[in-house]
C-alpha atoms as a PDB file:
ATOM      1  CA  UNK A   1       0.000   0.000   0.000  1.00  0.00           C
ATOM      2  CA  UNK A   2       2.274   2.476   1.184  1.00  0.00           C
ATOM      3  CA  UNK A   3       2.030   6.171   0.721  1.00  0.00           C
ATOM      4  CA  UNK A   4      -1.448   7.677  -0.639  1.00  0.00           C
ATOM      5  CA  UNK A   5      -1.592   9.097  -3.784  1.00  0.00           C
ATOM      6  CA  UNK A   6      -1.482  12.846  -4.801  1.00  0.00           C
ATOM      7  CA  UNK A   7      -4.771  12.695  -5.772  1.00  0.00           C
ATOM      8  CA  UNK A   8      -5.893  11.166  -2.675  1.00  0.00           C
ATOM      9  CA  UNK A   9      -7.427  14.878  -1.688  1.00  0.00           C
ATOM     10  CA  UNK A  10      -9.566  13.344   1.383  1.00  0.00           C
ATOM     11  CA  UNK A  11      -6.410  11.829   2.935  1.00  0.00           C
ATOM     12  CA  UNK A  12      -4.059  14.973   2.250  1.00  0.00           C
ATOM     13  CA  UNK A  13      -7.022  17.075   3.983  1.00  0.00           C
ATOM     14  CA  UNK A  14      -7.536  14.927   6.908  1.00  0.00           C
ATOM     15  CA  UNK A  15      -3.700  14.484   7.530  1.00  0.00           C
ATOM     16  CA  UNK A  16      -3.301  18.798   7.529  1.00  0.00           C
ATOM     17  CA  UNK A  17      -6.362  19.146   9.932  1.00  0.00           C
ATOM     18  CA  UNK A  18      -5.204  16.309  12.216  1.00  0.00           C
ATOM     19  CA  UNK A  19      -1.479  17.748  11.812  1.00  0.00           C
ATOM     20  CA  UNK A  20      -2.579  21.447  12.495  1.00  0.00           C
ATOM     21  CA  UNK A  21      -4.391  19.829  15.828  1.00  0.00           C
ATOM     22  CA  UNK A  22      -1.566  18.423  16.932  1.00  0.00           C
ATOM     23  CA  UNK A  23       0.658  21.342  16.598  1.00  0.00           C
ATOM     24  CA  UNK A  24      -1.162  23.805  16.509  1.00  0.00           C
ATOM     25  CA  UNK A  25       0.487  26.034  19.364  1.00  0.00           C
ATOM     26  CA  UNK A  26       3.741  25.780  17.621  1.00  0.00           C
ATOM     27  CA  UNK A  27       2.525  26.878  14.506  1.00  0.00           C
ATOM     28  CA  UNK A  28       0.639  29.830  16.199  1.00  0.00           C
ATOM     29  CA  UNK A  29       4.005  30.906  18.096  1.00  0.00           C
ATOM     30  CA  UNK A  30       5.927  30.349  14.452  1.00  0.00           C
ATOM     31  CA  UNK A  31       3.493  32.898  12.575  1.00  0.00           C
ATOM     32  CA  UNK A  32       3.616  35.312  15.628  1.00  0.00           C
ATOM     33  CA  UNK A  33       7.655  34.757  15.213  1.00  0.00           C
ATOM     34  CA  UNK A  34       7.263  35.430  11.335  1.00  0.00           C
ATOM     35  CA  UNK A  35       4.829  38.638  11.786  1.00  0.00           C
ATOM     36  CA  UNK A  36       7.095  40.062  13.908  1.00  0.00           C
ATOM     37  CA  UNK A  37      10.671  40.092  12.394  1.00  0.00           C
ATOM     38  CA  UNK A  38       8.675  40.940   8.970  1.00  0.00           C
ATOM     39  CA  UNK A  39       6.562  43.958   9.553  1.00  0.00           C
ATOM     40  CA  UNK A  40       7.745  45.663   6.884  1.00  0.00           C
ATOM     41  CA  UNK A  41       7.659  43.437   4.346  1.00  0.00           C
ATOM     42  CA  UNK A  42       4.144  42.071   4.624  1.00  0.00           C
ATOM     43  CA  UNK A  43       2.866  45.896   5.210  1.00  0.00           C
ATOM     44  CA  UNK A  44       4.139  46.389   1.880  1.00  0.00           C
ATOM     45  CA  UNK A  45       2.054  43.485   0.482  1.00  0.00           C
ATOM     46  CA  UNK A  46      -0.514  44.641   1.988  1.00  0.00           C
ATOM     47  CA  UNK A  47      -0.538  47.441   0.205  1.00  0.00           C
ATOM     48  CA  UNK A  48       0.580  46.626  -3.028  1.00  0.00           C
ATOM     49  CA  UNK A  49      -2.532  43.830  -2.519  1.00  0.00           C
ATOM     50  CA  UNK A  50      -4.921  46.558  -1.863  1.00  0.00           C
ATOM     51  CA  UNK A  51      -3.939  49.419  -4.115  1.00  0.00           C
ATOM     52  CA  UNK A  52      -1.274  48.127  -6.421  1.00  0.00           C
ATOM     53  CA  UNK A  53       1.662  50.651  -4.928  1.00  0.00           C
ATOM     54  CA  UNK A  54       4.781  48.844  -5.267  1.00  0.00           C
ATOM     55  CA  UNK A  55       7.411  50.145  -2.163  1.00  0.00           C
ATOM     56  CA  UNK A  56       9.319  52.113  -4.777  1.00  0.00           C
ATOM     57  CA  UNK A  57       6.532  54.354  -5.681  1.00  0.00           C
ATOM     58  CA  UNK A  58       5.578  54.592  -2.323  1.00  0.00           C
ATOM     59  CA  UNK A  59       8.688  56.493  -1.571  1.00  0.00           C
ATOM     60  CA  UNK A  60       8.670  58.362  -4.705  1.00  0.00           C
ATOM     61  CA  UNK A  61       5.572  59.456  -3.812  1.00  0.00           C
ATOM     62  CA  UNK A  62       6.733  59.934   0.418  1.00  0.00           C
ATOM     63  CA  UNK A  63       9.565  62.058  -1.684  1.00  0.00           C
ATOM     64  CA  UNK A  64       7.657  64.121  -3.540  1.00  0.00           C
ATOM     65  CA  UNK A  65       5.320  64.987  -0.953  1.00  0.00           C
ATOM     66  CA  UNK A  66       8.780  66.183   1.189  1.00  0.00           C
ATOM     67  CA  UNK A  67       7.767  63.803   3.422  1.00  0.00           C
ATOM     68  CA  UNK A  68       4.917  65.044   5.164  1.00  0.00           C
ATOM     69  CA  UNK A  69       0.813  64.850   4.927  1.00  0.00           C
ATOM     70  CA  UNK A  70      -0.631  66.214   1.768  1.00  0.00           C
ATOM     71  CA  UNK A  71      -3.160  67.630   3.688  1.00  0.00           C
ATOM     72  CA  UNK A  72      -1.511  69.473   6.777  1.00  0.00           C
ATOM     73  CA  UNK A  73       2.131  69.038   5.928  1.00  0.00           C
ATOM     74  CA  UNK A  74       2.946  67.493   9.287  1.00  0.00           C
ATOM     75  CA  UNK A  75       6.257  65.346   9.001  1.00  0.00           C
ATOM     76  CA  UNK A  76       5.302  61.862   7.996  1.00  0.00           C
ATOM     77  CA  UNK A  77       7.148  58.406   8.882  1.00  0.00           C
ATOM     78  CA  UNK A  78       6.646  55.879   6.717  1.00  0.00           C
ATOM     79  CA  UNK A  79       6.832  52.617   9.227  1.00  0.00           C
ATOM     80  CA  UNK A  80       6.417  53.090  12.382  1.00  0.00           C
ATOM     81  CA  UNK A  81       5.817  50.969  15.866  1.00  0.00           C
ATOM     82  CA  UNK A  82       3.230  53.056  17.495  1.00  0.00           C
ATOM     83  CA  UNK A  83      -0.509  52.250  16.193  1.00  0.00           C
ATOM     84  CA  UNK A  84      -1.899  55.852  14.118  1.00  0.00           C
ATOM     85  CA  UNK A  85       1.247  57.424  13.866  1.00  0.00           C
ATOM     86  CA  UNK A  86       2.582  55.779  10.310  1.00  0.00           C
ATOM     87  CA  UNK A  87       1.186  57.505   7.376  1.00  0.00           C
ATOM     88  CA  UNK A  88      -2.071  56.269   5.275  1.00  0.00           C
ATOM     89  CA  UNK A  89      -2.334  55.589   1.525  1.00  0.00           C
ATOM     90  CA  UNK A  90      -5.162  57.752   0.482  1.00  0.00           C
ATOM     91  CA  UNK A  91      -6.968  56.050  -1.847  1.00  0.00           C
ATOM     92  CA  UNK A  92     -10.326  55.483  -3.942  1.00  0.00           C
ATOM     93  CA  UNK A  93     -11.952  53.420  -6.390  1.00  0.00           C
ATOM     94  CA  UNK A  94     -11.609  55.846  -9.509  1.00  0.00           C
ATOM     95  CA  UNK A  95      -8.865  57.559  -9.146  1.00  0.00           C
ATOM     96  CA  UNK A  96      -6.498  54.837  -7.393  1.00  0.00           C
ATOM     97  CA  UNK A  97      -3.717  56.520  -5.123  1.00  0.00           C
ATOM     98  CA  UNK A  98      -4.056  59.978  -4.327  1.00  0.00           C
ATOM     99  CA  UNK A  99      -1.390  60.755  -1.884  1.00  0.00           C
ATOM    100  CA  UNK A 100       0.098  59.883   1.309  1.00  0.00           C
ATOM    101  CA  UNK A 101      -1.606  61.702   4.556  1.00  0.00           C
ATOM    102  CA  UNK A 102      -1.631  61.267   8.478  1.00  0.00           C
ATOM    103  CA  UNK A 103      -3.795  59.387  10.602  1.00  0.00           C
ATOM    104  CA  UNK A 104      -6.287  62.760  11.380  1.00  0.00           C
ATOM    105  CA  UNK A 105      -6.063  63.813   7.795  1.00  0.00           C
ATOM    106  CA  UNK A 106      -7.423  60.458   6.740  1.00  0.00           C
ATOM    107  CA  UNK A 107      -9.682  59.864   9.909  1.00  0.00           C
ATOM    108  CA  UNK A 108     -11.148  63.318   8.353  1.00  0.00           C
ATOM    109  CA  UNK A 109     -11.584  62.718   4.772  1.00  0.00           C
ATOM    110  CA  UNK A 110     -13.486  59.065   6.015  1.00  0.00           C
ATOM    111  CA  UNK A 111     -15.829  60.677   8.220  1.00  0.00           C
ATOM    112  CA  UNK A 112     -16.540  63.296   5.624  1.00  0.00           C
ATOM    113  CA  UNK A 113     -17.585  60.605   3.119  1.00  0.00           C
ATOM    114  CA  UNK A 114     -14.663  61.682   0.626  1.00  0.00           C
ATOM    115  CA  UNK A 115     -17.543  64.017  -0.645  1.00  0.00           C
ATOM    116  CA  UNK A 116     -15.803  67.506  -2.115  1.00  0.00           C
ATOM    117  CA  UNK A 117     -19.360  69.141  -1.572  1.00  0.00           C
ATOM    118  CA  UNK A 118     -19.368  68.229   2.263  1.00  0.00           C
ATOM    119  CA  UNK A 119     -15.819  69.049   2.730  1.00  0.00           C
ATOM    120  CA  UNK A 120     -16.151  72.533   1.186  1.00  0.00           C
ATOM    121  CA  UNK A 121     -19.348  73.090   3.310  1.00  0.00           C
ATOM    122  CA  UNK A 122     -17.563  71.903   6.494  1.00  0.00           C
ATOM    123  CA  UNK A 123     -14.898  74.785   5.205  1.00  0.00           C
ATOM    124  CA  UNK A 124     -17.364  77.476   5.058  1.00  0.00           C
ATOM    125  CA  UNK A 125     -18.777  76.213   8.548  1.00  0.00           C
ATOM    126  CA  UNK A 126     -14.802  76.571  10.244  1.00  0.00           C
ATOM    127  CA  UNK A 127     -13.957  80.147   8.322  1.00  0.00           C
ATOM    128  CA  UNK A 128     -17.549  81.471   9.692  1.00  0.00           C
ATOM    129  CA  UNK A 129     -16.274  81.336  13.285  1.00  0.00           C
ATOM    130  CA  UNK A 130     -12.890  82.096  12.571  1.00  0.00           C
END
């Protein structure tokens, strides 16, 4: 008998699930390993995954933006430890990549629905108790 075959699929799927049982802590504390010594590189995955911006053009772009928000020009770092203080892709559906901006600059453009005609209004609304 020996071995199964290849296209045993049933077997191959049973022997993963009962293998992933049995070791499944160490394969847990492996990934958490992984994660953690290669931050960087599956952040920029991430992103390329989700808007198709290679790490190269993100800097060109960090660059050309002097390395600060597009928004509010507050100095920018690209990768950092602390959660919200890394900058944001900005982003939509028909343009693609817009620019790079901070946490609040983002947060901001979100919660205004990325609508021009609300953000101009909101404008008007700030200069009229200014």
């Amino acid at each position: 008998m020996g071995r199964p075959r290849i296209r045993d699929a049933q077997y191959w799927k049973d022997y993963g699930v009962t293998y992933y049982q049995t070791h499944k802590e160490s394969i847990k504390k492996d990934k958490r390993k992984y994660r953690e010594n290669n931050k960087i590189k599956l952040s920029n995955a991430e992103r390329f995954r989700r808007y198709g911006i290679s790490e190269n053009e993100l800097y060109l772009l960090f660059n050309k933006q002097n390395k600060s928000c597009a928004i509010c020009r507050k100095p920018l770092v690209l990768y950092s430890p602390i959660k919200g203080v890394s900058a944001h892709v900005d982003h939509d559906s028909e343009y693609g990549v817009r620019g790079i901006l901070c946490h609040s600059c983002n947060i901001g453009i979100g919660n205004l629905q990325h609508d021009p005609f609300i953000i101009r209004a909101a404008e008007r609304y700030l200069h009229h108790y200014v």
